[in-house]
PDB file of N, CA and C in Angstrom:
ATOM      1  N   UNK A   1       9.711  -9.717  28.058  1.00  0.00           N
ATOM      2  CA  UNK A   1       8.937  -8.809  28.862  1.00  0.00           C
ATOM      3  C   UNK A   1       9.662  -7.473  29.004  1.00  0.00           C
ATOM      4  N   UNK A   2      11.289  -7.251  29.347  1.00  0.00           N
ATOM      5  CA  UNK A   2      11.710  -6.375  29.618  1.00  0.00           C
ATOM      6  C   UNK A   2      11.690  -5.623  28.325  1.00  0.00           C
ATOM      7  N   UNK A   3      11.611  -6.293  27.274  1.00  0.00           N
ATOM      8  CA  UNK A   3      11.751  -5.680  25.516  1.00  0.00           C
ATOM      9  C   UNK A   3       9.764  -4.748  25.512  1.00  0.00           C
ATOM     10  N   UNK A   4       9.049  -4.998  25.496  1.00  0.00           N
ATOM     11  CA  UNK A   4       7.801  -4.826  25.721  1.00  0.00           C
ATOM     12  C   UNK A   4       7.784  -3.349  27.187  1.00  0.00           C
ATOM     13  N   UNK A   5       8.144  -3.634  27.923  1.00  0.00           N
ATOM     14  CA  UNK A   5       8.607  -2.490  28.720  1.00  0.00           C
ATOM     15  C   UNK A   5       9.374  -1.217  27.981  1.00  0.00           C
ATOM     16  N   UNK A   6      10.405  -1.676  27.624  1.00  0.00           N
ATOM     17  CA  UNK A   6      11.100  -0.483  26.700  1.00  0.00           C
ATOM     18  C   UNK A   6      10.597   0.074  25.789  1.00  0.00           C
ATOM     19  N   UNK A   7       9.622  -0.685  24.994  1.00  0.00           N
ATOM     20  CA  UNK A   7       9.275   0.018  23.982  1.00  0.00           C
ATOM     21  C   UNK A   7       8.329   0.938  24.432  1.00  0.00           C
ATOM     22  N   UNK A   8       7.259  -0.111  25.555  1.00  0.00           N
ATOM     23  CA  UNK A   8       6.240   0.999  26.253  1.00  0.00           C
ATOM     24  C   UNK A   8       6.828   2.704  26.734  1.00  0.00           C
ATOM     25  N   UNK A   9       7.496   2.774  27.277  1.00  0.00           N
ATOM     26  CA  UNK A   9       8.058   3.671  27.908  1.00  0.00           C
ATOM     27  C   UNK A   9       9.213   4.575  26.503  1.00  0.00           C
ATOM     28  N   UNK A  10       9.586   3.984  25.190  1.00  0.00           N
ATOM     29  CA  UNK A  10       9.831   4.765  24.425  1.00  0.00           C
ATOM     30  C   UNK A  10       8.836   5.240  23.920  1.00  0.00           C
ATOM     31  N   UNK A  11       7.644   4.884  23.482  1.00  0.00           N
ATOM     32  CA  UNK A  11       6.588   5.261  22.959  1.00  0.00           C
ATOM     33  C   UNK A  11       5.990   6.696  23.690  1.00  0.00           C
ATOM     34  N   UNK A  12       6.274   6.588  25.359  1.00  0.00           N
ATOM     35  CA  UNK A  12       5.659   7.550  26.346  1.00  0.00           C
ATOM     36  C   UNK A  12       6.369   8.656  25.883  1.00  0.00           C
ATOM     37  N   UNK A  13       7.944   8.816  25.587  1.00  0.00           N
ATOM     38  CA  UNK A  13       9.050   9.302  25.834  1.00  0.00           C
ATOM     39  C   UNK A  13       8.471  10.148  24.361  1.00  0.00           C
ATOM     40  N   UNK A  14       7.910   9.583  23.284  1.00  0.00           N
ATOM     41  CA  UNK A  14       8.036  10.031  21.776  1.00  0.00           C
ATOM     42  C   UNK A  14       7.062  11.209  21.835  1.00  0.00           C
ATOM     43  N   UNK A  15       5.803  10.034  22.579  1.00  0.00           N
ATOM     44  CA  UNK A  15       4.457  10.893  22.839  1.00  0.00           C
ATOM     45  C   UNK A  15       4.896  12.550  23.493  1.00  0.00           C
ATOM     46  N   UNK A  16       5.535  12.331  24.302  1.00  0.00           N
ATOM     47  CA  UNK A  16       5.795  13.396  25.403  1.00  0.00           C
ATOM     48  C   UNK A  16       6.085  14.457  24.317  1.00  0.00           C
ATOM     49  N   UNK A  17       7.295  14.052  23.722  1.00  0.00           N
ATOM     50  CA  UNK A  17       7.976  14.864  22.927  1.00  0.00           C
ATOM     51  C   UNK A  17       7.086  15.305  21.537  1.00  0.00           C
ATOM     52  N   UNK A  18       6.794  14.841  20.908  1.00  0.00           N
ATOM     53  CA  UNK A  18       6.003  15.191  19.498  1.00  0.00           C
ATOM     54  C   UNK A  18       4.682  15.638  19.829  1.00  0.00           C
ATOM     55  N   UNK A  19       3.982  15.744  20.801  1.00  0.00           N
ATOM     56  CA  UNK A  19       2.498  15.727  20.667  1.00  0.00           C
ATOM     57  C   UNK A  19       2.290  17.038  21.305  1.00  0.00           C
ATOM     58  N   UNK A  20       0.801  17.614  21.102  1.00  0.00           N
ATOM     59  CA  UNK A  20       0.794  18.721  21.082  1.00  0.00           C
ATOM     60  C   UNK A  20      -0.999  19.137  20.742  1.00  0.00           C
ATOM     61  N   UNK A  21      -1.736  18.071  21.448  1.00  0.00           N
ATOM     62  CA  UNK A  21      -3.099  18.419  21.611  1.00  0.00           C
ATOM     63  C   UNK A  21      -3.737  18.949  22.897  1.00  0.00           C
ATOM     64  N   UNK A  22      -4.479  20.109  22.492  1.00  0.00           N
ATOM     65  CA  UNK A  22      -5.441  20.222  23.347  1.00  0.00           C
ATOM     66  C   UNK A  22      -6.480  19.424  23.777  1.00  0.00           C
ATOM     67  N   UNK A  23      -6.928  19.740  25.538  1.00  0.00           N
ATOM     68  CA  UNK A  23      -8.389  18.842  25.409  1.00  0.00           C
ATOM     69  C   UNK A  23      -9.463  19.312  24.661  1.00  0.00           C
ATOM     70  N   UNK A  24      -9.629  20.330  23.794  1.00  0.00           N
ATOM     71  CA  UNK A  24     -10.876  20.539  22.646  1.00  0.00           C
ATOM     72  C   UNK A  24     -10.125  19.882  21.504  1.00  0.00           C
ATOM     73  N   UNK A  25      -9.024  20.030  20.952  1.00  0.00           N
ATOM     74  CA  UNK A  25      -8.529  18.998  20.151  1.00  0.00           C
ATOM     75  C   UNK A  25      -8.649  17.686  20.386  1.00  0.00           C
ATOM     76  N   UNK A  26      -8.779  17.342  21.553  1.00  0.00           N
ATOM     77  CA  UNK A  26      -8.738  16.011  21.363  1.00  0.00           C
ATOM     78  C   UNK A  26     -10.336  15.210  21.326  1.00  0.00           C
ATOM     79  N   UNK A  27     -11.237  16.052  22.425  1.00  0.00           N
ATOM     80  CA  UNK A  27     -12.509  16.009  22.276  1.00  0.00           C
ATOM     81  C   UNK A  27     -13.253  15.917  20.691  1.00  0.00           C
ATOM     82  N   UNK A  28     -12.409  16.837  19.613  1.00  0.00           N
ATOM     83  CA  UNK A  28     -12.745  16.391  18.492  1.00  0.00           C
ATOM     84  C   UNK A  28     -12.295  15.548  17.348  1.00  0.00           C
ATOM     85  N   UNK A  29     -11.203  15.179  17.995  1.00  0.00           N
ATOM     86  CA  UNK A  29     -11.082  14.160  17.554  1.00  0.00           C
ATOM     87  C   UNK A  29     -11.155  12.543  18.035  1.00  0.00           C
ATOM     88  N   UNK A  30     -12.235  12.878  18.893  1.00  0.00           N
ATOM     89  CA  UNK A  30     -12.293  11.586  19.328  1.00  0.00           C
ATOM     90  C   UNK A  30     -13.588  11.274  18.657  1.00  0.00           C
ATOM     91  N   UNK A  31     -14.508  12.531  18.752  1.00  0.00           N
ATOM     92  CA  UNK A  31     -15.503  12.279  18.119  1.00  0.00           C
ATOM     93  C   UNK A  31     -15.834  12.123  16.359  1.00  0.00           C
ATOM     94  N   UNK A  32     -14.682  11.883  15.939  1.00  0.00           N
ATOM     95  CA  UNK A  32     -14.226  11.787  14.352  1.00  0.00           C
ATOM     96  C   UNK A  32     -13.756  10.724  13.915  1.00  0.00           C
ATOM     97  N   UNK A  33     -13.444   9.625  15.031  1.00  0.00           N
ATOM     98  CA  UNK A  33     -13.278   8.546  15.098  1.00  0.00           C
ATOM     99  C   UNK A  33     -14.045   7.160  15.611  1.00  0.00           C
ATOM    100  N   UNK A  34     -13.767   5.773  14.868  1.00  0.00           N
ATOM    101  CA  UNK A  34     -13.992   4.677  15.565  1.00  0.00           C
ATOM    102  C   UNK A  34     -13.193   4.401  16.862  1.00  0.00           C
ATOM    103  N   UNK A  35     -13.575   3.817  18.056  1.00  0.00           N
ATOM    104  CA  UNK A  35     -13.263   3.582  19.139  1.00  0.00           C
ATOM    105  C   UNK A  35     -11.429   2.505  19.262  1.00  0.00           C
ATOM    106  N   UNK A  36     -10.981   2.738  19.994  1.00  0.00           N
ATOM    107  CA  UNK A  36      -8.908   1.886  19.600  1.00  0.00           C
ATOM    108  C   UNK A  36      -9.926   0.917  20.620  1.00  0.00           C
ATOM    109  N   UNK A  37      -9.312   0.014  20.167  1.00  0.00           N
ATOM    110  CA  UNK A  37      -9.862  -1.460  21.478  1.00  0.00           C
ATOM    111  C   UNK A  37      -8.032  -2.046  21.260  1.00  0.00           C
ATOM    112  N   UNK A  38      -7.507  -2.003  22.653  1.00  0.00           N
ATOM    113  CA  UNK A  38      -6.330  -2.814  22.973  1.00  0.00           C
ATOM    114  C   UNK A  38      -6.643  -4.209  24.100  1.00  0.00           C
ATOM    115  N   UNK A  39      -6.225  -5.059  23.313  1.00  0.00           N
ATOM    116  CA  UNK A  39      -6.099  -6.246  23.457  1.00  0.00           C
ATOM    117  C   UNK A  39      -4.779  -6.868  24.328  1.00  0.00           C
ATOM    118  N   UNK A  40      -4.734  -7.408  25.642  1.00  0.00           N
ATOM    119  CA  UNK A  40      -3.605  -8.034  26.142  1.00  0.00           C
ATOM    120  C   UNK A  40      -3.980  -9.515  26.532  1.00  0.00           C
ATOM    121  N   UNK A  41      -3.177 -10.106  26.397  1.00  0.00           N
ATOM    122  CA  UNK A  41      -3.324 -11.664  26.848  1.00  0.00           C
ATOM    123  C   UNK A  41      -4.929 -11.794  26.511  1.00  0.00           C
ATOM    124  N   UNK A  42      -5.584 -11.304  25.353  1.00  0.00           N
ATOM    125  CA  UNK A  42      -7.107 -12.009  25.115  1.00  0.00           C
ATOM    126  C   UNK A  42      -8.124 -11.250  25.646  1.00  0.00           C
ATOM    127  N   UNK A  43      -7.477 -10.038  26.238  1.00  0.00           N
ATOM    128  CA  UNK A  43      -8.688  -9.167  27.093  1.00  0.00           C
ATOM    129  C   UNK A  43      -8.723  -8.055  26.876  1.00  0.00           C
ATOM    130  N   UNK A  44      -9.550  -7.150  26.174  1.00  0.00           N
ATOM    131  CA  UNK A  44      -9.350  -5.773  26.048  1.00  0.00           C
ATOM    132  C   UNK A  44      -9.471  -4.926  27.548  1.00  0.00           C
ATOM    133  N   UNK A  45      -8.297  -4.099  27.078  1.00  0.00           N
ATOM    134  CA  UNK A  45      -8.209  -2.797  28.632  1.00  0.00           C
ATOM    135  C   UNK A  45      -9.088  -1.890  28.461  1.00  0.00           C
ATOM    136  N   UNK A  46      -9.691  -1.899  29.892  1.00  0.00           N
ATOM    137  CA  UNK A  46     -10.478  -0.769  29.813  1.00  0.00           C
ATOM    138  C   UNK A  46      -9.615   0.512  30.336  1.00  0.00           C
ATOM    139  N   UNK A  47      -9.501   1.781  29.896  1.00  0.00           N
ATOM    140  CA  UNK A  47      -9.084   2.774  29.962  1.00  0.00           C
ATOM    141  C   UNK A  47     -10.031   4.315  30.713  1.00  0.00           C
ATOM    142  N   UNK A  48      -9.059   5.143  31.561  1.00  0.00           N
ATOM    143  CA  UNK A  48     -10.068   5.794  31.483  1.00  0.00           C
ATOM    144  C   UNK A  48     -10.352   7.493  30.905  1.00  0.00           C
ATOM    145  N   UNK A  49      -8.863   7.518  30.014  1.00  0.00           N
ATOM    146  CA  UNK A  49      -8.969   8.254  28.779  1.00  0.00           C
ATOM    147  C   UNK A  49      -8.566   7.358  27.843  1.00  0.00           C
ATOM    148  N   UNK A  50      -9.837   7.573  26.901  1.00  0.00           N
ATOM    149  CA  UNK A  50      -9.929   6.660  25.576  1.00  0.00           C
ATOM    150  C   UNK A  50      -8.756   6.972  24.793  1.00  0.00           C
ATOM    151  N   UNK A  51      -8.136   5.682  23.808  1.00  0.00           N
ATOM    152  CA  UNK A  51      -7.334   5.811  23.060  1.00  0.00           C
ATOM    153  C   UNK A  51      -7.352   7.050  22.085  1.00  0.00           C
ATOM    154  N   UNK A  52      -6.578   7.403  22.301  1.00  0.00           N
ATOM    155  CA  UNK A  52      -6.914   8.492  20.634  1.00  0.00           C
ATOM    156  C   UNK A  52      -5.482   8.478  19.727  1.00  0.00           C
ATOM    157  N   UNK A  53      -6.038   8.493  18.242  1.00  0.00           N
ATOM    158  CA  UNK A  53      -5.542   8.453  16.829  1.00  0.00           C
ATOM    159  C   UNK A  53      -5.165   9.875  16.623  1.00  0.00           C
ATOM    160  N   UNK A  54      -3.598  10.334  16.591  1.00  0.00           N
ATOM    161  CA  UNK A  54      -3.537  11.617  15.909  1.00  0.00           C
ATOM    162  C   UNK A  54      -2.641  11.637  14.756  1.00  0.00           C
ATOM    163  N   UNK A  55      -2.789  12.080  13.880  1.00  0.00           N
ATOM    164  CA  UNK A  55      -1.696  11.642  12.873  1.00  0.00           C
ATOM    165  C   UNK A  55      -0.981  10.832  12.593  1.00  0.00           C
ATOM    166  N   UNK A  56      -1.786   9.906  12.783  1.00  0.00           N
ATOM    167  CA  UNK A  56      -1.387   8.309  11.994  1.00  0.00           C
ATOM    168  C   UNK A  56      -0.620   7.693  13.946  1.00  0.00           C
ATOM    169  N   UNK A  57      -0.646   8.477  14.603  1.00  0.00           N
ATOM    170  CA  UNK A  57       0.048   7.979  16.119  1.00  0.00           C
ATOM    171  C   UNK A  57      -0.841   7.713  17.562  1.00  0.00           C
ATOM    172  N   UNK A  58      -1.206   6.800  17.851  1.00  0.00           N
ATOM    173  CA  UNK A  58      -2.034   6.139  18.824  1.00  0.00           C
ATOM    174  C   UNK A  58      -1.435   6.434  20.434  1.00  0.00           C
ATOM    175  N   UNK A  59      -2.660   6.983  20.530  1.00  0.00           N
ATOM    176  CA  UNK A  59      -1.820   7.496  22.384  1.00  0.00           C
ATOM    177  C   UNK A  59      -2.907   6.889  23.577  1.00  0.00           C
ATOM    178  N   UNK A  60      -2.462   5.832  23.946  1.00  0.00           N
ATOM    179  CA  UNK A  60      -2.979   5.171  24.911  1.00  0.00           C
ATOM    180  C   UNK A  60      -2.683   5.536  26.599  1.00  0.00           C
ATOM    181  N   UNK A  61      -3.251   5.357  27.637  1.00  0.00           N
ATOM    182  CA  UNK A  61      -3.149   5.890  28.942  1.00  0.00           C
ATOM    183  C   UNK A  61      -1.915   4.374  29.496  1.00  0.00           C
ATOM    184  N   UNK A  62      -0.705   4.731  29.935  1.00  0.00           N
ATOM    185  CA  UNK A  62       0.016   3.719  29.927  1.00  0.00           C
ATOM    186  C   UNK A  62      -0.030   3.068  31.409  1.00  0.00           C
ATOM    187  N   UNK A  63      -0.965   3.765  32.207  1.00  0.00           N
ATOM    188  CA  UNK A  63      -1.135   3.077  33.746  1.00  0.00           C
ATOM    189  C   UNK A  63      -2.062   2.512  33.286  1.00  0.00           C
ATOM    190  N   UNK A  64      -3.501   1.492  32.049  1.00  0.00           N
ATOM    191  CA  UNK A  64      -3.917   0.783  32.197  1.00  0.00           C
ATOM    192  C   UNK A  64      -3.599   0.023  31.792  1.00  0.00           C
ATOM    193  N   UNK A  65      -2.341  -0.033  30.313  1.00  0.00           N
ATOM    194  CA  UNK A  65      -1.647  -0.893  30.034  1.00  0.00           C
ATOM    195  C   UNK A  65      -1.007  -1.486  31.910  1.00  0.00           C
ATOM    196  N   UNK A  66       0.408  -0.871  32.021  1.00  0.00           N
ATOM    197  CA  UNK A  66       0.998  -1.416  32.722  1.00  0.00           C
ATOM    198  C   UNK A  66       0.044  -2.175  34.469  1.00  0.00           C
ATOM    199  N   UNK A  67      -1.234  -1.584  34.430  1.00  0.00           N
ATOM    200  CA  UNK A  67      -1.570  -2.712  34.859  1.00  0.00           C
ATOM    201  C   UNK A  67      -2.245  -3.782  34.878  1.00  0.00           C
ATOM    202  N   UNK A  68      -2.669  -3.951  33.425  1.00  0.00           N
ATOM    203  CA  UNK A  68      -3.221  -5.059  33.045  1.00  0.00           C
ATOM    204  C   UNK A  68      -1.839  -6.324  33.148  1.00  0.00           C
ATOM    205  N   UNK A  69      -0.546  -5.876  33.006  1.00  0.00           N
ATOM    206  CA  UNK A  69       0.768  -6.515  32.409  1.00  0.00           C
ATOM    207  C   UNK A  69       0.946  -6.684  34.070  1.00  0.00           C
ATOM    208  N   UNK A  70       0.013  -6.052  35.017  1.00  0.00           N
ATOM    209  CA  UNK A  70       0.947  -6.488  36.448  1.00  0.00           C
ATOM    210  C   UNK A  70       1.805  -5.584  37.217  1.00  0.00           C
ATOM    211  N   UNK A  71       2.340  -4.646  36.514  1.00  0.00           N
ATOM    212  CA  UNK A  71       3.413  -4.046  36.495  1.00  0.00           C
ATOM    213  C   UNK A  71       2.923  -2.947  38.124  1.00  0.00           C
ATOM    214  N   UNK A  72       3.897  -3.031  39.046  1.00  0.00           N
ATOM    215  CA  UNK A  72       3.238  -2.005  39.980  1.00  0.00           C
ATOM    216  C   UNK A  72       3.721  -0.825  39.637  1.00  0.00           C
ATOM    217  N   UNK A  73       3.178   0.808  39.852  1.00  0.00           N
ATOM    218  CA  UNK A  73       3.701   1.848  39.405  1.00  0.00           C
ATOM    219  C   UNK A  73       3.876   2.812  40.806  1.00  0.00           C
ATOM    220  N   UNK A  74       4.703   3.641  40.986  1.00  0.00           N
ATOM    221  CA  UNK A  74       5.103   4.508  41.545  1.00  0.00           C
ATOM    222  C   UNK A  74       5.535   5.573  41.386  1.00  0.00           C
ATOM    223  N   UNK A  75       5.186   6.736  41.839  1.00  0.00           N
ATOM    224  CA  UNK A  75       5.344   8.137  41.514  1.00  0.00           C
ATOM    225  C   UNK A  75       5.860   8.991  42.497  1.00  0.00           C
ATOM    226  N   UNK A  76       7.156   9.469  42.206  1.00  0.00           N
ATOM    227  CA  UNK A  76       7.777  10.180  43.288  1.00  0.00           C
ATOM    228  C   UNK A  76       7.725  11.862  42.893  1.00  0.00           C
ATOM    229  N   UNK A  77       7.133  12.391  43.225  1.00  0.00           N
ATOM    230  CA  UNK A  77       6.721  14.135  42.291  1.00  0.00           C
ATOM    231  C   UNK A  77       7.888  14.900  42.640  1.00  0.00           C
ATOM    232  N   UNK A  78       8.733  14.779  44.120  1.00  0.00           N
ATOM    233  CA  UNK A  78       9.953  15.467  44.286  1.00  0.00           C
ATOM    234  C   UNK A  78      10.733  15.311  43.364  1.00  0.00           C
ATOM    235  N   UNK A  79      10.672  14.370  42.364  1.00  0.00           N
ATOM    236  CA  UNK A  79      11.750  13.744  41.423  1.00  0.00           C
ATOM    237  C   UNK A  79      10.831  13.990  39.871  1.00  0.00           C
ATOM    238  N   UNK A  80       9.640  13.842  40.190  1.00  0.00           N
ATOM    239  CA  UNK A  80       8.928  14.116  38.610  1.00  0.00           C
ATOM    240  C   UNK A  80       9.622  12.692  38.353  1.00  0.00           C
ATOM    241  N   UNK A  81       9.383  11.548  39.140  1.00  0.00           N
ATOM    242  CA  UNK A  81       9.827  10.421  38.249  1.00  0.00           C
ATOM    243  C   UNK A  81       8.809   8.968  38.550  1.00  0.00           C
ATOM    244  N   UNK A  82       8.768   8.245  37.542  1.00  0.00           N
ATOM    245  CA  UNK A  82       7.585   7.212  37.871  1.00  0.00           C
ATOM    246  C   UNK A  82       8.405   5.766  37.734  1.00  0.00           C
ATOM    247  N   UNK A  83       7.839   5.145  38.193  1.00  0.00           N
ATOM    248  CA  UNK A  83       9.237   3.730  38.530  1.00  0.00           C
ATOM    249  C   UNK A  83       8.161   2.320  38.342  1.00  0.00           C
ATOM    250  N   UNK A  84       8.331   2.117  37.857  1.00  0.00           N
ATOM    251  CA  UNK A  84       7.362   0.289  37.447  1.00  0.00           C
ATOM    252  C   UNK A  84       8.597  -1.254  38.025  1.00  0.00           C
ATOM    253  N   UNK A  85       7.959  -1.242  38.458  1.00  0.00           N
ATOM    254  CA  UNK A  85       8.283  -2.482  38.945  1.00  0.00           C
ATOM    255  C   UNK A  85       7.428  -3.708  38.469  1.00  0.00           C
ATOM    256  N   UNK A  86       8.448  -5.516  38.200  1.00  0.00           N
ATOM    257  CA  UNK A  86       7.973  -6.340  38.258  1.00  0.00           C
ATOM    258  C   UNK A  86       8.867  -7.626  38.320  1.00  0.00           C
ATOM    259  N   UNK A  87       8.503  -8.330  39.509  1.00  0.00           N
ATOM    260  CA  UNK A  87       9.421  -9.551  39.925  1.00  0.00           C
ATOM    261  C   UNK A  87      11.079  -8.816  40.187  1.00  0.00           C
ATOM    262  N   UNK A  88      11.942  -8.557  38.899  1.00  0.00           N
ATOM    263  CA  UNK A  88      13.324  -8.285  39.292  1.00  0.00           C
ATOM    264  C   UNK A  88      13.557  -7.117  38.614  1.00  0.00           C
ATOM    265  N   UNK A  89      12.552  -7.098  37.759  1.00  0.00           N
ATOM    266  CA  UNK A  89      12.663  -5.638  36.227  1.00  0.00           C
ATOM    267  C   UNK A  89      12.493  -4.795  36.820  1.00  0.00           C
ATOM    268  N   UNK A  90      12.793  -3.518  36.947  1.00  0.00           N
ATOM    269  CA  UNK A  90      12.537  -2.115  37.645  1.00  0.00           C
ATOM    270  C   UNK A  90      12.765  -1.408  36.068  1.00  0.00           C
ATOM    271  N   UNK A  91      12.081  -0.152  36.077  1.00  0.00           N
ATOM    272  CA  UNK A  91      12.199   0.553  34.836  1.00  0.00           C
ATOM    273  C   UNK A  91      11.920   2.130  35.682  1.00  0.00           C
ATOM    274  N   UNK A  92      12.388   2.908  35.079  1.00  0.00           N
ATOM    275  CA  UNK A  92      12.134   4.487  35.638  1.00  0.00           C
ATOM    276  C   UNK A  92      12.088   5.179  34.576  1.00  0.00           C
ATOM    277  N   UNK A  93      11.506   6.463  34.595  1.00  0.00           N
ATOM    278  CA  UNK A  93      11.008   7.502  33.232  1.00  0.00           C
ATOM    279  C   UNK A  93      11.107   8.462  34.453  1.00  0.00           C
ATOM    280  N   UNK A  94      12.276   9.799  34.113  1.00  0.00           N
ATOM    281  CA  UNK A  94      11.895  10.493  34.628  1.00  0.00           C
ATOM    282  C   UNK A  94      10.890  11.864  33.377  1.00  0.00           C
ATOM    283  N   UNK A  95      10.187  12.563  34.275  1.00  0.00           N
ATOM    284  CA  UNK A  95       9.308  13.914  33.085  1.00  0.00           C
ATOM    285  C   UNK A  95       9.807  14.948  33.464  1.00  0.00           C
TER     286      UNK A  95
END
């Protein structure tokens, strides 16, 4: 679980860093595409910005992942930092 966490949150970390769409960019490319359906434990997440495909790199909204997984989230803005918690795992990302 804690391996699945890390990667989530490297993935955020990559996104942050490499990406570089607008919302009219992305508006068209959403409409240029088939729909991402993510699957956890047997259940697809509903999201409430749709997955989008940009150059071969999939950028999903990671507060519906992490709470389909349970995970509680917290956001401290004095700090620009977000903190997930679960059972004993704590994880932090600061932006």
């Amino acid at each position: 679980m804690k391996t699945i966490i890390i990667i989530l949150f490297s993935c955020l970390i990559a996104f942050n860093v490499f990406a570089d769409v607008t919302s009219r960019d992305a508006d068209t490319l959403l409409a240029n595409q088939d729909a991402v359906k993510v699957n956890y434990n047997c259940q697809y997440i509903n999201f409430d910005v749709p997955p989008l495909i940009v150059e071969g790199r999939t950028f999903v909204e990671l507060n519906a992942i992490f709470n389909a997984m349970d995970i509680s989230l917290q956001w401290d803005g004095s700090t620009q930092k977000v903190t997930g918690t679960k059972g004993n795992t704590v994880i932090e990302q600061v932006f």
